[in-house]
Structures are given as structure tokens and as C-alpha cells.
Protein backbone atom coordinates (compact mmCIF):
# COMPACT_ATOMS: atom_id res chain seq x y z
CA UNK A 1 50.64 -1.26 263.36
CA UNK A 2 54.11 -1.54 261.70
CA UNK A 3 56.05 1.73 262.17
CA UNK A 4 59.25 2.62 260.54
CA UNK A 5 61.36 5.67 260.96
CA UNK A 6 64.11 6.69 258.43
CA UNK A 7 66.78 9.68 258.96
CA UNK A 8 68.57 11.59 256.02
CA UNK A 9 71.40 14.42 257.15
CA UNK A 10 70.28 14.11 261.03
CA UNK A 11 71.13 11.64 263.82
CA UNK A 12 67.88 9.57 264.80
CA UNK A 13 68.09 10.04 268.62
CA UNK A 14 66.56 8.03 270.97
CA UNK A 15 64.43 11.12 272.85
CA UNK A 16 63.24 11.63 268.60
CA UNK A 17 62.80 8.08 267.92
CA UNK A 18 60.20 7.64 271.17
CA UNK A 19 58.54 11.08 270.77
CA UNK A 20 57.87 10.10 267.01
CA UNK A 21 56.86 6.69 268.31
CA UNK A 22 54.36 7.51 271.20
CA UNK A 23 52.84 10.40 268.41
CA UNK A 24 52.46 7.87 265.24
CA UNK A 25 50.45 5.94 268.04
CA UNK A 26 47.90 7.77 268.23
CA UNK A 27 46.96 7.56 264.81
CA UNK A 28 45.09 4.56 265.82
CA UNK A 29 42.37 6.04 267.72
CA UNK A 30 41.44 7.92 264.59
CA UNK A 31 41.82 5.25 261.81
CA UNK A 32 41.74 1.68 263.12
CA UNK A 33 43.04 -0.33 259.77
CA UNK A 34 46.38 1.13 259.51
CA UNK A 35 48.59 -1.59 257.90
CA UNK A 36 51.88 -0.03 258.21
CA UNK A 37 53.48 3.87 258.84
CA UNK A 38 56.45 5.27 257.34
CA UNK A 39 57.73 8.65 258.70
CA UNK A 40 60.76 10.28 256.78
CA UNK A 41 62.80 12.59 259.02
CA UNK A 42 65.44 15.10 256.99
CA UNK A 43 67.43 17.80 257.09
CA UNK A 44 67.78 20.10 253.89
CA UNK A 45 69.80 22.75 252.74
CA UNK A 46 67.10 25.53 252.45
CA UNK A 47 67.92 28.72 251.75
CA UNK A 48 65.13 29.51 255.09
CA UNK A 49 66.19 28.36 258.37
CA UNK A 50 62.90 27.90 258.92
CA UNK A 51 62.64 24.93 256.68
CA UNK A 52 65.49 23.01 256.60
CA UNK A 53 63.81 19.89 258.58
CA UNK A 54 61.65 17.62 256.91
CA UNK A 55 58.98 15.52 258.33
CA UNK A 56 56.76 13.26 256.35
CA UNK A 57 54.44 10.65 256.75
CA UNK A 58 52.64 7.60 254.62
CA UNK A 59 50.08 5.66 255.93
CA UNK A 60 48.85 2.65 254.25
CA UNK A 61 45.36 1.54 254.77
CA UNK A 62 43.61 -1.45 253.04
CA UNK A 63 43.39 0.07 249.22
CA UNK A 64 44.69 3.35 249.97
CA UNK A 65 47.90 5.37 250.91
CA UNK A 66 47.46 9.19 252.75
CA UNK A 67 50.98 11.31 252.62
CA UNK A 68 51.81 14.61 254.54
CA UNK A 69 54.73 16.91 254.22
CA UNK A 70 55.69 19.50 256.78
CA UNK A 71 58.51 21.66 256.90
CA UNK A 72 59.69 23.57 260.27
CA UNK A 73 63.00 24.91 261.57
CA UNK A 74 63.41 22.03 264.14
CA UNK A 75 62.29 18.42 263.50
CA UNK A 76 60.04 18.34 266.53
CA UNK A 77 57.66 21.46 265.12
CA UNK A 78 58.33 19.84 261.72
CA UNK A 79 57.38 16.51 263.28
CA UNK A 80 54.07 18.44 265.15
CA UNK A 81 53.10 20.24 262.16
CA UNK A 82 53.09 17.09 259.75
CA UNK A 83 50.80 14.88 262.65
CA UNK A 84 48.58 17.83 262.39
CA UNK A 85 48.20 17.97 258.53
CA UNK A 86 47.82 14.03 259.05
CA UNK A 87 45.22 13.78 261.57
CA UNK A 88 43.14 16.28 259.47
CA UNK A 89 43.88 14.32 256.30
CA UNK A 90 42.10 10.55 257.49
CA UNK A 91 39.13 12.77 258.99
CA UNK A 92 38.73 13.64 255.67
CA UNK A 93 39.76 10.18 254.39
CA UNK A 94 36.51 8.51 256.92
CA UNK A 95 34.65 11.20 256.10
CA UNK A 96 34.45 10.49 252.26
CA UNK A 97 34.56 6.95 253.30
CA UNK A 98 31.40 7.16 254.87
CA UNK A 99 30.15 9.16 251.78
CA UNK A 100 27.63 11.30 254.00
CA UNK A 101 24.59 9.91 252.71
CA UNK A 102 25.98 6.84 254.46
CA UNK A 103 26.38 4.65 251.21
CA UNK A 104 29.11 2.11 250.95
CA UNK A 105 31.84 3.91 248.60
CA UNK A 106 33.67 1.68 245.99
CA UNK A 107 37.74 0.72 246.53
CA UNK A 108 38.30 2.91 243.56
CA UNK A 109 36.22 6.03 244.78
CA UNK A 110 38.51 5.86 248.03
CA UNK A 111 41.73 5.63 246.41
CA UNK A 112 41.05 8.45 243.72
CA UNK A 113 39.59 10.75 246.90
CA UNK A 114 43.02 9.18 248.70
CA UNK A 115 44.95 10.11 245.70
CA UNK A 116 43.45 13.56 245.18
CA UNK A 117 43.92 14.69 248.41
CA UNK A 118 47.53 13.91 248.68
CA UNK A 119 48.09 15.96 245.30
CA UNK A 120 45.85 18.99 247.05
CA UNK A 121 47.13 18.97 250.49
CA UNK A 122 48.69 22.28 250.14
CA UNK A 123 45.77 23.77 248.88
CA UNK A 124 42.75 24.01 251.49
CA UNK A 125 39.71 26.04 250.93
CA UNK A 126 37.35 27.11 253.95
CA UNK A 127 34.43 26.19 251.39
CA UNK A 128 35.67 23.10 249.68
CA UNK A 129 34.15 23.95 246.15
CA UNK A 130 35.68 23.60 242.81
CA UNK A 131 35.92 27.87 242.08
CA UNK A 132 37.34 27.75 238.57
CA UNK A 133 37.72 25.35 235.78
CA UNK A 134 40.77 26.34 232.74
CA UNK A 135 40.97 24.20 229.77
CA UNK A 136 43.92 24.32 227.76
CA UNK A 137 45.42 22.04 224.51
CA UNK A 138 47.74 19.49 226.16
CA UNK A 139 50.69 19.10 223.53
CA UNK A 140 52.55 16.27 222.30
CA UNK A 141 56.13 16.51 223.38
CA UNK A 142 59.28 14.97 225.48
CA UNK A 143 59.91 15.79 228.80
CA UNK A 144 62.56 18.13 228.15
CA UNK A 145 60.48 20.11 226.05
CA UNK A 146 58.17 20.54 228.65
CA UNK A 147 59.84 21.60 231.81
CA UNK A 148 61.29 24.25 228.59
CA UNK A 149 57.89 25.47 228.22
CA UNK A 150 56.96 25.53 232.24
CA UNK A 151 60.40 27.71 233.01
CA UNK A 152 59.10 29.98 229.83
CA UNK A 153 55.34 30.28 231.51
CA UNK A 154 57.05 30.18 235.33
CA UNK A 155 54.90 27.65 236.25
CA UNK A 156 55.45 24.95 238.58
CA UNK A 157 53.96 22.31 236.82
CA UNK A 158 53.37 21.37 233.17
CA UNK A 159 50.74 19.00 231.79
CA UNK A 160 51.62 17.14 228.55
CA UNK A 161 51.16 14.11 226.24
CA UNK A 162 54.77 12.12 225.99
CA UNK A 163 55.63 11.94 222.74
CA UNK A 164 57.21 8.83 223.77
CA UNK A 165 54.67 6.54 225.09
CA UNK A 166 51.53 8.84 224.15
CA UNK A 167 50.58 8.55 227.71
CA UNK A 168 49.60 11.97 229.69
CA UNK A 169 51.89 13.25 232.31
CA UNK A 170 53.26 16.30 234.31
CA UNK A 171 56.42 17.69 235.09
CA UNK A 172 57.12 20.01 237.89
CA UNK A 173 59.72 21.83 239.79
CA UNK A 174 60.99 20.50 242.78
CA UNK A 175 61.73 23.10 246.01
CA UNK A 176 65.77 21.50 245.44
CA UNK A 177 65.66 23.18 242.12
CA UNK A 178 65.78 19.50 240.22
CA UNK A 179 62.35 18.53 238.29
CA UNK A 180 59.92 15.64 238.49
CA UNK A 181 58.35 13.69 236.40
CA UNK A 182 54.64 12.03 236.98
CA UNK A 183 53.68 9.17 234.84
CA UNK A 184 50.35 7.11 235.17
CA UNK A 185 49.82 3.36 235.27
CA UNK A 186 47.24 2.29 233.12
């Protein structure tokens, strides 16, 4: 298992770098394919102390990628916190894997569950089920437009058609105040 560690706005110390080390090792006994780990280590200029470090991880697996984000007030509770969310994230990842009725589960099936999952993380549900369904008109506009018309709703996302390509996509707001863009690959 390949595992690299990158630092923005805090010094990677050695204590860090083998306490991240001898934690991202574990991941093994729970998922035995990893390819390679990535874990992002930051420090932000939140407005709460208690979230100005930044600890994320990505996981590659054979046709499939699982993400985490955790935020603390020191990097080694943001660190904790993230391995948590992670370790709960590819039980969930096997667990759809094995597809409970213990059918094999096509590439695609585990890398839209894989995909899904890293868009939902935040959102966790003691029952799991889908509760509500809203359908709206997605409009043709550009980008600008649309991060216009989520500030006017105060959302924190907006789905749209680009007028540009004619391909669906979302903005959002990102917590630095700047906005995202999500396009697909077809």
C-alpha cells in the first residue's frame, strides 16, 4: 500500500507523519485491495477555532475511489475523526460489494455506490431510506447565472443544464466563500 502525505499552512512533523502512518495502516485489515492512500493535512482560516485543521483522505481501490473530510481544532482529532468517517465508509463500501443477497455486483454498480457515498457522507440516516423525492425544471443557463440564482434561493448547491456544452451540472458554495463547479464525463 502506497501512502502519501501532503501539508498545506502546517509543518509535517515527524511525531504527525508516523502517527498518520501507523493509523492509514490499519486500513488494511478492513479492505485488503487498497492500491494507493492519499491523506491531505491543512490548516484554514476558519472563522471557528474549532475547524481550522483539515484532514482528508482518498483511497483508491481497483475501480473505485472512497474520500472523507474531517474538520477538528487540532490535526490529530481532525486526523481521528476523518479515520473514523473512513473506516465506516469501506464497511459500507464491502458491504454493497457483497450486495447482501451475496451476488457478484458489476464495476459500475460499485463505483456509482463509491461515488454516491462520497457526495452523501455528510448526510447519514439511522434508517438508510430515501424519505423524500422533489422534482424541479432544471434550466438552461451559464454558470454565472446559476450560482446568481442559488445566492437568490440561499442554497448551497444549484442544479442546471450549461448552456454551453448542454451537459448537466451543479454549482455550489464552498465553506472559503469561493464556488465550485461539477461537470460530468460522458
Amino acid at each position: 500500500m502506497n501512502v502519501q502525505i501532503y501539508n498545506r499552512n502546517l509543518e509535517l512533523t515527524e511525531r504527525l507523519s508516523e502517527y498518520v502512518e501507523s493509523k492509514v495502516e490499519r486500513l488494511s485489515r478492513y479492505l485488503a485491495d487498497i492500491e494507493d492512500v492519499r491523506v491531505d493535512l491543512s490548516a484554514t482560516n476558519a472563522r471557528d477555532a474549532s475547524r481550522r485543521m483539515v484532514a482528508q483522505i482518498t483511497i483508491r481501490v481497483p475501480r473505485s475511489v472512497l474520500r472523507a473530510e474531517e474538520r477538528a481544532g487540532d490535526v490529530f482529532s481532525a486526523f481521528d475523526a476523518v479515520m473514523d468517517k473512513m473506516e465506516r465508509q469501506i464497511r459500507r463500501y464491502k458491504e454493497r460489494k457483497a450486495d447482501h443477497r451475496g451476488e457478484a455486483v458489476m464495476p459500475d454498480d460499485v463505483e456509482q455506490a463509491a461515488a454516491m457515498e462520497t457526495a452523501a457522507e455528510e448526510v447519514e440516516t439511522q434508517s438508510g431510506k430515501i424519505v423524500r423525492v422533489k422534482r424541479f425544471e432544471v434550466s438552461t443557463i451559464p454558470p454565472e447565472e446559476a450560482v446568481e440564482q442559488m445566492e437568490l434561493l440561499g442554497h448551497f448547491f444549484y442544479i442546471f443544464t450549461d448552456a454551453a456544452d448542454g451537459h448537466l451540472s451543479v454549482v455550489y458554495k464552498r465553506e472559503d466563500g469561493d464556488y465550485g463547479l461539477i461537470k460530468p464525463i460522458y
